[in-house]
N, C-alpha and C. Protein backbone atom coordinates (compact mmCIF):
# COMPACT_ATOMS: atom_id res chain seq x y z
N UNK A 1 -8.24 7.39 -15.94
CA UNK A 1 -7.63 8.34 -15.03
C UNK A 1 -7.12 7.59 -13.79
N UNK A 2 -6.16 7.85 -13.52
CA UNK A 2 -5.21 7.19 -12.66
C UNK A 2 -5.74 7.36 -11.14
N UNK A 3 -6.35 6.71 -10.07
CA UNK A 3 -6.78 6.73 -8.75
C UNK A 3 -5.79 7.13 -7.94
N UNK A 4 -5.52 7.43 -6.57
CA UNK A 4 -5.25 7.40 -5.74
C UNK A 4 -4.52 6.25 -5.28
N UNK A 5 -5.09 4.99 -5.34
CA UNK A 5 -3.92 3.85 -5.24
C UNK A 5 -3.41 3.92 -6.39
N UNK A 6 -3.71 3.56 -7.60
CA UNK A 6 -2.73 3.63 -9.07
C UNK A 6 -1.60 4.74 -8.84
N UNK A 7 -1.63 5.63 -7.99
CA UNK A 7 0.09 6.58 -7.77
C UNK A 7 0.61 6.01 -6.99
N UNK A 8 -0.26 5.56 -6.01
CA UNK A 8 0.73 5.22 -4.59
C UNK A 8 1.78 3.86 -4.95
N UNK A 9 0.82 2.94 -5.61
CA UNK A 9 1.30 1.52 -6.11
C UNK A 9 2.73 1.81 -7.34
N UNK A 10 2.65 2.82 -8.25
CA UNK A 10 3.31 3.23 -8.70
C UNK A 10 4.96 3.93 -8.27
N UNK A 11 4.25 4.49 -7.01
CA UNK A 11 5.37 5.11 -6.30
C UNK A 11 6.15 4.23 -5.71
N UNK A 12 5.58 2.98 -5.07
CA UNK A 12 6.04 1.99 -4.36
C UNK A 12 6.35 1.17 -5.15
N UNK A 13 6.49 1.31 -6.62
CA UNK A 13 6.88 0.20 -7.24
C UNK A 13 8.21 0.38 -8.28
N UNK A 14 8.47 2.35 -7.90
CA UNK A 14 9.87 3.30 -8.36
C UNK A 14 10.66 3.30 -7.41
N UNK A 15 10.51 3.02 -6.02
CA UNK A 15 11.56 3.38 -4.59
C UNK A 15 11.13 1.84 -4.12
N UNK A 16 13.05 1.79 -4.31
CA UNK A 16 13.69 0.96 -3.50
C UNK A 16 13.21 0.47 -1.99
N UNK A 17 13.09 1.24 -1.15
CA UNK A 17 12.73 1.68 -0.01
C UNK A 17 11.73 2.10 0.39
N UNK A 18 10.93 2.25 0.12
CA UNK A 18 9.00 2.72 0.20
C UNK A 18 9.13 3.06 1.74
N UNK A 19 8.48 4.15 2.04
CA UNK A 19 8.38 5.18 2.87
C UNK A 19 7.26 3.98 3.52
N UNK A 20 7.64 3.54 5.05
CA UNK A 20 6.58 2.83 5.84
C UNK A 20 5.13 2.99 5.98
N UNK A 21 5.02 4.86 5.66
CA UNK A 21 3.32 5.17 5.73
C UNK A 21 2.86 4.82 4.48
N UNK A 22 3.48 4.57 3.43
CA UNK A 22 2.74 3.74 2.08
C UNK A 22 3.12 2.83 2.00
N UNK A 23 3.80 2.00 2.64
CA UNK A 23 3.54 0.57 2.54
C UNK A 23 2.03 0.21 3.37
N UNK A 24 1.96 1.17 4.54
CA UNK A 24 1.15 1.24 5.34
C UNK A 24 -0.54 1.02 4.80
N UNK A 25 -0.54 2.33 4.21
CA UNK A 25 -1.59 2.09 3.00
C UNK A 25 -1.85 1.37 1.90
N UNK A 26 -0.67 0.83 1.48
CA UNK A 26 -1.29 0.24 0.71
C UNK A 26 -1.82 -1.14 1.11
N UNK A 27 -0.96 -1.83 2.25
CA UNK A 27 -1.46 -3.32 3.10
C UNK A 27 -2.87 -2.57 3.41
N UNK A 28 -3.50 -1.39 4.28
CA UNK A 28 -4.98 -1.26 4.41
C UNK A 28 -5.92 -1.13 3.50
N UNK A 29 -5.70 -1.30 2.51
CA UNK A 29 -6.54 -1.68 1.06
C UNK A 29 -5.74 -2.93 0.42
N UNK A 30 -5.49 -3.79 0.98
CA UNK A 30 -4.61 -4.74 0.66
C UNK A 30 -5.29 -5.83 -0.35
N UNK A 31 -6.80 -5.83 -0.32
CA UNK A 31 -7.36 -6.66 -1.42
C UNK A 31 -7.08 -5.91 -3.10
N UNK A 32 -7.70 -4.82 -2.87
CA UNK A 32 -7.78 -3.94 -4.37
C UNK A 32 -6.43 -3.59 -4.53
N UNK A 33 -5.11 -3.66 -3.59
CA UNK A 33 -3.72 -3.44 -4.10
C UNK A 33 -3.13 -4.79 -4.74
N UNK A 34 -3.29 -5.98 -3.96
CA UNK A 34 -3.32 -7.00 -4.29
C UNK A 34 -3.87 -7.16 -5.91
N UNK A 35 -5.20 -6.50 -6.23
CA UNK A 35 -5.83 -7.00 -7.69
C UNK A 35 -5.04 -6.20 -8.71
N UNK A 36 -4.74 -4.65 -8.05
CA UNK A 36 -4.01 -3.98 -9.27
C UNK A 36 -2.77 -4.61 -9.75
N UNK A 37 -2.32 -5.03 -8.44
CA UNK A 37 -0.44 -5.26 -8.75
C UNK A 37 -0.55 -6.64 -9.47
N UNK A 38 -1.53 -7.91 -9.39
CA UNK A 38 -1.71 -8.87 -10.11
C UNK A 38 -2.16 -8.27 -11.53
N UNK A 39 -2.93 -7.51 -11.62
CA UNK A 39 -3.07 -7.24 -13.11
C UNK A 39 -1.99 -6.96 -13.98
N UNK A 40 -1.02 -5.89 -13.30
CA UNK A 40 0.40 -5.12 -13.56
C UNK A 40 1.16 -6.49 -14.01
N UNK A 41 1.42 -7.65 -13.25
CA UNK A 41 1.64 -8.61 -12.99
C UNK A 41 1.81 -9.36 -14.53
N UNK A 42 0.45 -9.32 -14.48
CA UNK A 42 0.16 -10.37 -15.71
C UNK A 42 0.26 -9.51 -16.98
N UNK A 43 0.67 -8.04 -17.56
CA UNK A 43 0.79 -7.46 -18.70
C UNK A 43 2.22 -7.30 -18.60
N UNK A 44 3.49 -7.08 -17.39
CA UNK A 44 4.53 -6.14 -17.78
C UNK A 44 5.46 -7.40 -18.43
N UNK A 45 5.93 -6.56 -18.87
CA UNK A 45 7.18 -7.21 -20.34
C UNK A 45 8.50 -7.17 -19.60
N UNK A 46 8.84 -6.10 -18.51
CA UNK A 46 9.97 -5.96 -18.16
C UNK A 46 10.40 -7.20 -16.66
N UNK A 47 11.58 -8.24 -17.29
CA UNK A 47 11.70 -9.39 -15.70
C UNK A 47 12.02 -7.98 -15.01
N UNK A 48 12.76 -6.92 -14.55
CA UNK A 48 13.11 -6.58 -13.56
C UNK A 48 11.87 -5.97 -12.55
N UNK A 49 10.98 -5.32 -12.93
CA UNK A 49 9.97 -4.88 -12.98
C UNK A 49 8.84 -5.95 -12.56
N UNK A 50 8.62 -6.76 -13.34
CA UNK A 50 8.01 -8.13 -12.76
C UNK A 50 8.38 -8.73 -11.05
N UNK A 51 9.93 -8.57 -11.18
CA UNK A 51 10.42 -9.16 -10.02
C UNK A 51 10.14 -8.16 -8.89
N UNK A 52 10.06 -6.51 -9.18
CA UNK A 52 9.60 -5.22 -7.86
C UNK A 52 8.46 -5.67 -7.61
N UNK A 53 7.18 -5.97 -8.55
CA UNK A 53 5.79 -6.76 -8.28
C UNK A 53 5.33 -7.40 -7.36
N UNK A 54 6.67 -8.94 -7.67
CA UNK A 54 6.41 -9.97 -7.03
C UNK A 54 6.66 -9.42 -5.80
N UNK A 55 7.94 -8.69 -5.24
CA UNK A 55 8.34 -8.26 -4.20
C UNK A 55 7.33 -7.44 -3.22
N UNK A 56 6.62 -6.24 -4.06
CA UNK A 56 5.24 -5.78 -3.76
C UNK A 56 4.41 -6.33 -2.87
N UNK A 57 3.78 -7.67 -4.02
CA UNK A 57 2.88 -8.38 -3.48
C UNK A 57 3.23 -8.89 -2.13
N UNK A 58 4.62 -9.94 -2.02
CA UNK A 58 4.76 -10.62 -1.34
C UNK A 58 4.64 -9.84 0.29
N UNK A 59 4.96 -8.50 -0.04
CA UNK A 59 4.98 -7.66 1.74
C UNK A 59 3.37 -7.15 1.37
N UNK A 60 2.49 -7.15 0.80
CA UNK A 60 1.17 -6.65 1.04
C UNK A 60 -0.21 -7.51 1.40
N UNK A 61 0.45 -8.69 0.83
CA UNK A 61 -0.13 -10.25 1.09
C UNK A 61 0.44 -11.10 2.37
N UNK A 62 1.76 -10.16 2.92
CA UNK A 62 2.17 -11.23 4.04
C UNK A 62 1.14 -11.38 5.24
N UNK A 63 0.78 -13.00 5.45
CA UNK A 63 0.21 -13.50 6.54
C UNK A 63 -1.80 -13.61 5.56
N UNK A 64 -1.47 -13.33 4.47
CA UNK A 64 -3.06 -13.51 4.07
C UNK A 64 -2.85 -13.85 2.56
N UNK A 65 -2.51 -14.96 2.96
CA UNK A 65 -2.21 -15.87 1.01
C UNK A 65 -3.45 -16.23 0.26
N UNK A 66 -4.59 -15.70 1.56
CA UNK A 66 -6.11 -15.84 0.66
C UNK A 66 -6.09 -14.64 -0.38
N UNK A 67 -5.56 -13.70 0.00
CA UNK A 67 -5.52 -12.76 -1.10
C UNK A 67 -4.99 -12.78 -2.59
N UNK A 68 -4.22 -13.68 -2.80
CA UNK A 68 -3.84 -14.27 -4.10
C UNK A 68 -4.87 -15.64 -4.18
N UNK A 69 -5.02 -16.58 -3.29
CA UNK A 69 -5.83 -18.09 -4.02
C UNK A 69 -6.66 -17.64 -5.22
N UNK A 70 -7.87 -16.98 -5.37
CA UNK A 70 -8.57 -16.39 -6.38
C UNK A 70 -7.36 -16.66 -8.18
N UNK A 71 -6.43 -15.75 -7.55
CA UNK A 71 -5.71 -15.51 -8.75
C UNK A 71 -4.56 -17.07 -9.40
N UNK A 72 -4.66 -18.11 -8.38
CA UNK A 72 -3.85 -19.14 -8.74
C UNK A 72 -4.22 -20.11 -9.76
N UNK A 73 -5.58 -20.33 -10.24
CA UNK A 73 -6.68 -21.12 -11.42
C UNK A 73 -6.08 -20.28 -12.53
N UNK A 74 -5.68 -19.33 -12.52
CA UNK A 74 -5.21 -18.62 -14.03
C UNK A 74 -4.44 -19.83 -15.05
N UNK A 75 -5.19 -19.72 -16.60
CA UNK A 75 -4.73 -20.17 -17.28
C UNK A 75 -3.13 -19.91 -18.14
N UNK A 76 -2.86 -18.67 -16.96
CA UNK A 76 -1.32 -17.80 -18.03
C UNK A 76 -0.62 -18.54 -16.81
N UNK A 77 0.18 -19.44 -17.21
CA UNK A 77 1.04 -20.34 -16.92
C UNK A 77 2.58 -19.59 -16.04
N UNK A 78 2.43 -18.38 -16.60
CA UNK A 78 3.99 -17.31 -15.97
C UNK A 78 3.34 -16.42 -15.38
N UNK A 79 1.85 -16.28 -14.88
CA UNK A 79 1.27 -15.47 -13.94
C UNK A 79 1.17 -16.48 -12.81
N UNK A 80 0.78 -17.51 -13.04
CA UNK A 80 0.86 -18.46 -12.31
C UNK A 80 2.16 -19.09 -11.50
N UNK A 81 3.06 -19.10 -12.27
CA UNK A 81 4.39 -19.57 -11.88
C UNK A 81 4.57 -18.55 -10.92
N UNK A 82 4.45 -16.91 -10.97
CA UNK A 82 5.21 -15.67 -10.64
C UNK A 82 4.32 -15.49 -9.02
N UNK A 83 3.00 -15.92 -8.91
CA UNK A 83 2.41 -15.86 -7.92
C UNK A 83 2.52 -17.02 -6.77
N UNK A 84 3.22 -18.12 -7.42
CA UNK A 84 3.74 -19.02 -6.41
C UNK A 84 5.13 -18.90 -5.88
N UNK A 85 5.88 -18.16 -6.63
CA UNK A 85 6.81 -17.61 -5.94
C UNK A 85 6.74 -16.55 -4.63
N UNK A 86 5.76 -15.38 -4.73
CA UNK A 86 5.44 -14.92 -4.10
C UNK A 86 5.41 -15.39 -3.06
N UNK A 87 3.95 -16.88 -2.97
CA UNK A 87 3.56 -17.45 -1.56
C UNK A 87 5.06 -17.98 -1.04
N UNK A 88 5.94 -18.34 -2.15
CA UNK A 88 7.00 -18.97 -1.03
C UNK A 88 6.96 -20.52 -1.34
């Protein structure tokens, strides 16, 4: 059953433009948004979709790249690649 962040992350990951009070929220849970959108990350099939992700991450992680290190030891080589793009 789908949480409360699982819509919001969802919503923010259908609009272009994400409404500032959910970007808002989702940076104040920014660890467990961080873990969902890496999971999302590492299953979706679609590059365009992949690339809203990376985009995701990169404004929910800005200024705290500790929030991905955890996820950079991954053995999936294009989860890996996709999260160093992120940092930049």
């Amino acid at each position: 059953m789908p949480t409360d962040l699982d819509r919001l992350i969802e919503s923010l990951l259908d609009t272009h433009w994400p409404p500032p009070a959910d970007l808002a929220r989702a940076r104040a849970a920014a660890g467990e948004t961080v873990a969902r959108l890496v999971g999302r990350l590492e299953h979706e099939p679609g590059a365009l979709r992949r690339r809203r992700i990376c985009e995701l991450l990169a404004d929910v992680a800005a200024g705290h790249p500790d929030l991905l290190a955890p996820y950079l030891s991954t053995p999936r080589w294009f989860l890996a690649r996709n999260l160093a793009y992120v940092l930049g």
